[in-house]
C-alpha atoms as a PDB file:
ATOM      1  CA  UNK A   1     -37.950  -2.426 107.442  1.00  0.00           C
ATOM      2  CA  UNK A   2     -39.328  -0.062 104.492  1.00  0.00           C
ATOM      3  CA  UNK A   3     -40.201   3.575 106.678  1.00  0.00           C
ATOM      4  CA  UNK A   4     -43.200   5.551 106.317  1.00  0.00           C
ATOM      5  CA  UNK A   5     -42.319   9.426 106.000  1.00  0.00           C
ATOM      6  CA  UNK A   6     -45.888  11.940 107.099  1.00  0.00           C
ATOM      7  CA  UNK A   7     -47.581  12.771 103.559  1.00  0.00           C
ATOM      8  CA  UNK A   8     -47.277  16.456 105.198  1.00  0.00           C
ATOM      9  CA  UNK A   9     -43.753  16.401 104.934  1.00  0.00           C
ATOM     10  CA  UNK A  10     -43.029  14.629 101.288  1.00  0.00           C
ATOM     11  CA  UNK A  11     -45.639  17.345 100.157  1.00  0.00           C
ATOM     12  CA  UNK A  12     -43.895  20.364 101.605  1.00  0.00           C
ATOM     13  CA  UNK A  13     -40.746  18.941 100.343  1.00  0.00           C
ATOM     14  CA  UNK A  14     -41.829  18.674  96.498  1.00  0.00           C
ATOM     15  CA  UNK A  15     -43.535  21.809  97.007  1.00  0.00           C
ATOM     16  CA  UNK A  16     -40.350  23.784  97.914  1.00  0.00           C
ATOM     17  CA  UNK A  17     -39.019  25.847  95.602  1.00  0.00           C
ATOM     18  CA  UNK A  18     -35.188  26.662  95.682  1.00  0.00           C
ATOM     19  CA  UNK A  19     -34.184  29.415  97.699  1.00  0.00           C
ATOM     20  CA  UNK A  20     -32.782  31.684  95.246  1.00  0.00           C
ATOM     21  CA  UNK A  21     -35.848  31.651  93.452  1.00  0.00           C
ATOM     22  CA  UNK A  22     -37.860  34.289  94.999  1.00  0.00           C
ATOM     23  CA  UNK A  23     -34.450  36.593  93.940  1.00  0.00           C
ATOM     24  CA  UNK A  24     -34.986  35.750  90.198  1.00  0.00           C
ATOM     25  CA  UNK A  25     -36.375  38.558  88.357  1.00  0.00           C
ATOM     26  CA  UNK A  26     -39.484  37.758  86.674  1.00  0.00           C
ATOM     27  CA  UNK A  27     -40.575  34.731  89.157  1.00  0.00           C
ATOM     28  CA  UNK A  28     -43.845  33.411  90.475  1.00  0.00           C
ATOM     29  CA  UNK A  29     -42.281  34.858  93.826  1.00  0.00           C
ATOM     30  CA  UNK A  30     -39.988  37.104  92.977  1.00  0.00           C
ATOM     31  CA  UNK A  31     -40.050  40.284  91.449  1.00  0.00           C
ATOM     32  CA  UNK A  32     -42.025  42.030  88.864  1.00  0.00           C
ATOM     33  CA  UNK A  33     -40.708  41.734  85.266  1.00  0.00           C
ATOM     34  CA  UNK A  34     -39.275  44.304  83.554  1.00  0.00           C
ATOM     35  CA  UNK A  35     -42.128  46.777  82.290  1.00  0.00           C
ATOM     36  CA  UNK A  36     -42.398  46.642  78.085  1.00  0.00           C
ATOM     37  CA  UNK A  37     -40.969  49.796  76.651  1.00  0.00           C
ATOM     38  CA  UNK A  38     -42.890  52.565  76.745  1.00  0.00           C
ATOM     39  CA  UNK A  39     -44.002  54.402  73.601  1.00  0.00           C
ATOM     40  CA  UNK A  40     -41.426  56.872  74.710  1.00  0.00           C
ATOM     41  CA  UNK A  41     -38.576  54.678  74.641  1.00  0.00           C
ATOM     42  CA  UNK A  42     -39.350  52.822  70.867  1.00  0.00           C
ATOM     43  CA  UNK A  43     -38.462  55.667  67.559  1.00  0.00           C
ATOM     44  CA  UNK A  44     -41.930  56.380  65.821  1.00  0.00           C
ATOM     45  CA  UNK A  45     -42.121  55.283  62.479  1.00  0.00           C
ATOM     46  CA  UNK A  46     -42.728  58.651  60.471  1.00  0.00           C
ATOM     47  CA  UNK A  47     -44.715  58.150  57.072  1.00  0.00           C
ATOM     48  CA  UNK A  48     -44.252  60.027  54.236  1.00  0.00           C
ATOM     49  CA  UNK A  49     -47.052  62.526  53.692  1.00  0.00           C
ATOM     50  CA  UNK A  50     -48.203  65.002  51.181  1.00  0.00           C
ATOM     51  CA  UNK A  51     -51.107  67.508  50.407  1.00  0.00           C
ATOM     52  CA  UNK A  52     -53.299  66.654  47.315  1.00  0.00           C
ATOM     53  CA  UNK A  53     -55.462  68.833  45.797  1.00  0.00           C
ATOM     54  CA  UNK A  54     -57.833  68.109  43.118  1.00  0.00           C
ATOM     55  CA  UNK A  55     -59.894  70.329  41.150  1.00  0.00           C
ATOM     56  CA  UNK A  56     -63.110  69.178  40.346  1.00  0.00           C
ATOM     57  CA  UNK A  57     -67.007  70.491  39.246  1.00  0.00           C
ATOM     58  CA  UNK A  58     -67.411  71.001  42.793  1.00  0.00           C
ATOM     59  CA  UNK A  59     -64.273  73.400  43.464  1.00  0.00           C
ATOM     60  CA  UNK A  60     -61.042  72.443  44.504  1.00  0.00           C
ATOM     61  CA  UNK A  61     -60.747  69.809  47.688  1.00  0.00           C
ATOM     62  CA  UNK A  62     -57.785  68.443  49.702  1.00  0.00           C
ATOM     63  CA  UNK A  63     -56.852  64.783  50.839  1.00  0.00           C
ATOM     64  CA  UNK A  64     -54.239  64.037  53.166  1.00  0.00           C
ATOM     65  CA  UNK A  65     -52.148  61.256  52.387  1.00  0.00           C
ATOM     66  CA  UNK A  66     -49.374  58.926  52.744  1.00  0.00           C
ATOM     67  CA  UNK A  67     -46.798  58.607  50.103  1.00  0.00           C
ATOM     68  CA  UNK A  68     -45.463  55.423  49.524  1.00  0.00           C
ATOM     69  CA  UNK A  69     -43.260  54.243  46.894  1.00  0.00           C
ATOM     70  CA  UNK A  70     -41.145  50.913  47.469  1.00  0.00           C
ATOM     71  CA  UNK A  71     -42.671  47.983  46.284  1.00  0.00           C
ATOM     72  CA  UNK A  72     -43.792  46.828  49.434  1.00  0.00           C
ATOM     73  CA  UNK A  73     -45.362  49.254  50.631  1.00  0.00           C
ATOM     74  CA  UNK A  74     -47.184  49.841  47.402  1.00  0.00           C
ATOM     75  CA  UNK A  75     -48.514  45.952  47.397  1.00  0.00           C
ATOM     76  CA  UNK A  76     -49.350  46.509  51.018  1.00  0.00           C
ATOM     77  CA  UNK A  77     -51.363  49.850  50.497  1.00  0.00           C
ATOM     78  CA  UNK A  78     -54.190  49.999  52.837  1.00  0.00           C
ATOM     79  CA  UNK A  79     -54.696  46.355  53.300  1.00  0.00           C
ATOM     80  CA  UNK A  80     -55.878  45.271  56.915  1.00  0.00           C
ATOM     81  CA  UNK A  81     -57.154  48.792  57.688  1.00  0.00           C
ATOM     82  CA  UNK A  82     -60.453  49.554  59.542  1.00  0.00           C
ATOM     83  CA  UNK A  83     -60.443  52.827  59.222  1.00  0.00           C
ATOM     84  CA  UNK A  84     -59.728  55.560  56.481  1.00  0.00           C
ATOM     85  CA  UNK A  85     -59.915  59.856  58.088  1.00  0.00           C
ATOM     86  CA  UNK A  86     -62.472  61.083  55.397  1.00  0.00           C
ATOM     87  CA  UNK A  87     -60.355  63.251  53.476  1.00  0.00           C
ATOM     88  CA  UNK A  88     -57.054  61.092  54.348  1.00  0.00           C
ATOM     89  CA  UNK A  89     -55.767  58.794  51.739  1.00  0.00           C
ATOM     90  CA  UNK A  90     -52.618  56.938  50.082  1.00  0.00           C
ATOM     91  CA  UNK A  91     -50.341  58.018  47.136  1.00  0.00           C
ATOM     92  CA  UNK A  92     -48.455  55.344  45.312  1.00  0.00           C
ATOM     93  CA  UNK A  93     -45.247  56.836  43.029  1.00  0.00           C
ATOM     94  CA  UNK A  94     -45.482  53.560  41.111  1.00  0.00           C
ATOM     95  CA  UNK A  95     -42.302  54.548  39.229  1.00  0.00           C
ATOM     96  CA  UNK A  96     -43.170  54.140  35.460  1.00  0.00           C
ATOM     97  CA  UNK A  97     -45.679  55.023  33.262  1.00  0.00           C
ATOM     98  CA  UNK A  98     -48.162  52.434  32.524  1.00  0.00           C
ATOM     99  CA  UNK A  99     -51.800  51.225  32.851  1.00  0.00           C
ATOM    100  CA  UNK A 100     -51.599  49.861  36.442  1.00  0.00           C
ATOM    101  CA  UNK A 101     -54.156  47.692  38.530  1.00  0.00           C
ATOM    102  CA  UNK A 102     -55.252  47.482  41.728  1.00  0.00           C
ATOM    103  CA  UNK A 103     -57.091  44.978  43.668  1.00  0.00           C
ATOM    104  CA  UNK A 104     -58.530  44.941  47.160  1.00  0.00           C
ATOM    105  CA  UNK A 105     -57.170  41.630  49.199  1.00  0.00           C
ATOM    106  CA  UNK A 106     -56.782  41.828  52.579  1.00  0.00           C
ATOM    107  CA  UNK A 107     -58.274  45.994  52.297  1.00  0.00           C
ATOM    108  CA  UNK A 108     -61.131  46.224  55.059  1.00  0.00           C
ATOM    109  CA  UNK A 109     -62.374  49.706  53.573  1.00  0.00           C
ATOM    110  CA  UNK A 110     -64.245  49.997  50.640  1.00  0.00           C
ATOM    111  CA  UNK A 111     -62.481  52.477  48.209  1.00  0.00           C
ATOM    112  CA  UNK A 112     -62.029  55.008  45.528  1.00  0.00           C
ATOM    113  CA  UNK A 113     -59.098  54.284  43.960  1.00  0.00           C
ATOM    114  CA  UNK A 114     -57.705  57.302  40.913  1.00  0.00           C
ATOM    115  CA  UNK A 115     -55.306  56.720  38.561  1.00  0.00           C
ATOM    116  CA  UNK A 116     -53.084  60.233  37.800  1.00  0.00           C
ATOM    117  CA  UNK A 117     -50.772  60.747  34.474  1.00  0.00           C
ATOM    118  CA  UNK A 118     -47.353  62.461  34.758  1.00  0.00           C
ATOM    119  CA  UNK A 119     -49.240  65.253  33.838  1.00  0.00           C
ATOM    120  CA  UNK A 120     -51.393  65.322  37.387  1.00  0.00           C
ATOM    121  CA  UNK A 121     -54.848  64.757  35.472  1.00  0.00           C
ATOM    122  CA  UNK A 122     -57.017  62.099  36.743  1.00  0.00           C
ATOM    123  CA  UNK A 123     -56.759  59.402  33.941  1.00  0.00           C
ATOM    124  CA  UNK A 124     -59.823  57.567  35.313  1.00  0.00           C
ATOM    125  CA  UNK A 125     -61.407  56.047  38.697  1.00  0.00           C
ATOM    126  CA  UNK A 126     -62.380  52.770  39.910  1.00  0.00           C
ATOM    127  CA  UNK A 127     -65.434  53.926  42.022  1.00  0.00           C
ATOM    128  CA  UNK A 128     -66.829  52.195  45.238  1.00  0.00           C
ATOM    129  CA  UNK A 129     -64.249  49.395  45.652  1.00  0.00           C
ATOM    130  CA  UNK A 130     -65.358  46.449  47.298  1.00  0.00           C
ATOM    131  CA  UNK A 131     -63.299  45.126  50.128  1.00  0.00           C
ATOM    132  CA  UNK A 132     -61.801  42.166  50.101  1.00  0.00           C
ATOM    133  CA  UNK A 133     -62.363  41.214  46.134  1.00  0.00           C
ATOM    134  CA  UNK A 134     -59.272  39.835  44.683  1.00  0.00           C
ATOM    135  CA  UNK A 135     -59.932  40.709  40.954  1.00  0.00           C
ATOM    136  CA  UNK A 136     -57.331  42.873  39.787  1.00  0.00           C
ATOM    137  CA  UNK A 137     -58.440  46.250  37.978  1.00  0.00           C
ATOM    138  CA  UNK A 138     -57.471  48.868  35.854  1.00  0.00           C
ATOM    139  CA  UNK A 139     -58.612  51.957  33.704  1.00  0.00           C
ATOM    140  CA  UNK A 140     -57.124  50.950  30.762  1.00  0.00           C
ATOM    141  CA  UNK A 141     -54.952  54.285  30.070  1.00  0.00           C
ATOM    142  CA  UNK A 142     -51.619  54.927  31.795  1.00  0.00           C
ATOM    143  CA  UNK A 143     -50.806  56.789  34.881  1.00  0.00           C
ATOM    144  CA  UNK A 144     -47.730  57.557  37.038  1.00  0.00           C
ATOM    145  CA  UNK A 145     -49.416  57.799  39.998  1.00  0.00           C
ATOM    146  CA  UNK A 146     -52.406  56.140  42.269  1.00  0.00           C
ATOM    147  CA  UNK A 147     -54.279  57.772  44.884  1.00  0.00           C
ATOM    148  CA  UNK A 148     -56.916  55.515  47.564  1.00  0.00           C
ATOM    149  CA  UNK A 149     -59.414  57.495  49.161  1.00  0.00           C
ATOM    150  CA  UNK A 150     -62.750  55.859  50.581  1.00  0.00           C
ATOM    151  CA  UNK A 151     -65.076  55.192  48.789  1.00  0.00           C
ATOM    152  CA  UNK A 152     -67.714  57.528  47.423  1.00  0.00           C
ATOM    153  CA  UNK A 153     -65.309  60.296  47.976  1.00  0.00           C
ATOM    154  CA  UNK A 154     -64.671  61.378  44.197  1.00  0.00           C
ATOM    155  CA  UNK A 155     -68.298  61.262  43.062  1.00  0.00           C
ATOM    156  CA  UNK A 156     -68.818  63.690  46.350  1.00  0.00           C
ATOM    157  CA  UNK A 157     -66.115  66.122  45.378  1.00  0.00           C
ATOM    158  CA  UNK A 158     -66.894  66.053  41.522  1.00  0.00           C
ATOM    159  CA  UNK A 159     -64.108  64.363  40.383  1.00  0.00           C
ATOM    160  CA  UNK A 160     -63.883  62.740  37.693  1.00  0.00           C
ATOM    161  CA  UNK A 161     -61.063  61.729  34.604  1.00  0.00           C
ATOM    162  CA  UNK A 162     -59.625  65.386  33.393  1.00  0.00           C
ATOM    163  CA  UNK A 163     -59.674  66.538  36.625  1.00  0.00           C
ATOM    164  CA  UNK A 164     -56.282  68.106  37.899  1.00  0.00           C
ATOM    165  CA  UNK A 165     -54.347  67.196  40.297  1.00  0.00           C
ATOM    166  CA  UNK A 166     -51.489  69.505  42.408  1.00  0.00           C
ATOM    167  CA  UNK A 167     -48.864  68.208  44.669  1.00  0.00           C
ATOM    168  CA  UNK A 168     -47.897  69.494  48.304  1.00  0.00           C
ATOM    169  CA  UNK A 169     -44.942  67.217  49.480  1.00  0.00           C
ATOM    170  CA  UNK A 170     -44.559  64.857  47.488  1.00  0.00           C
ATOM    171  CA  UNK A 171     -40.638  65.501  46.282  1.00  0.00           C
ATOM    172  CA  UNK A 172     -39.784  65.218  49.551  1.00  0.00           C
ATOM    173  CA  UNK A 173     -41.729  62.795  50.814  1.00  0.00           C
ATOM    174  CA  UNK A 174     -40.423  60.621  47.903  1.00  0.00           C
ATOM    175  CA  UNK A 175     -36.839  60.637  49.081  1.00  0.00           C
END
């Protein structure tokens, strides 16, 4: 003879949950999980900065940037940015001497971008970068070093190629 259990009692019997569950740390009944670190308890990443000053028609101006160097970080550049400080920018050591191109995949802000020879003169500018345009670009003379600013900011500050360039920071921001 086949026995009928209640329905109240098969469903409070699947229902159970095992009685050291409500102990287990992170549970549906038992405690909270473990908070995320807090902002005090993960090391800040410190980036490299330095003090650039250029000298143009208008007088000599400032931009604050980040100094980046390894290869990485110099393909990486501002890419996936929304926001550029107006006098803030980026300094790429690339290294060597050459005529070196930018482009701007994956960068959300449009761009100044200024090419500088070993001998801190501006050897041109790529003016009002568009975001997001892969086509790779250039001056066509060589430079040592690159600095991103947004865009607009060198016609604004009267710079222009010639204009020279003096570094706050940069040796050791380098190392």
């Amino acid at each position: 003879m086949l026995r009928v259990l209640p329905l109240f009692l098969i469903a409070a019997a699947c229902s159970r949950a095992p009685a050291h569950s409500s102990d287990a740390p992170g549970s549906a009944h038992g405690t909270a999980p473990s908070p995320a670190p807090s902002s005090a308890q993960v090391p800040a990443v410190t980036v490299p900065t330095a003090t650039i000053t250029l000298t143009g028609a208008s007088g000599p101006t400032v931009v604050h940037a980040e100094v980046v160097k390894s290869r990485g970080r110099v393909q990486k550049g501002l890419m996936y940015r929304k926001f550029l400080a107006p006098d803030a920018g980026m300094l790429f050591l690339m290294g060597e001497e050459d005529d070196h191109h930018f482009w701007m995949h994956n960068t959300l802000i449009a761009l100044d971008i200024m090419f500088i020879t070993k001998d801190l003169k501006v050897a041109g500018i790529l003016e009002y970068m568009q975001p997001l345009d892969d086509t790779s670009r250039g001056v066509g003379r060589p430079s040592l070093y690159v600095l991103e600013v947004n865009a607009g900011w060198a016609k604004a500050h009267g710079v222009a190629a010639g204009t020279a360039v003096t570094f706050d920071g940069v040796e050791a921001a380098a190392l």
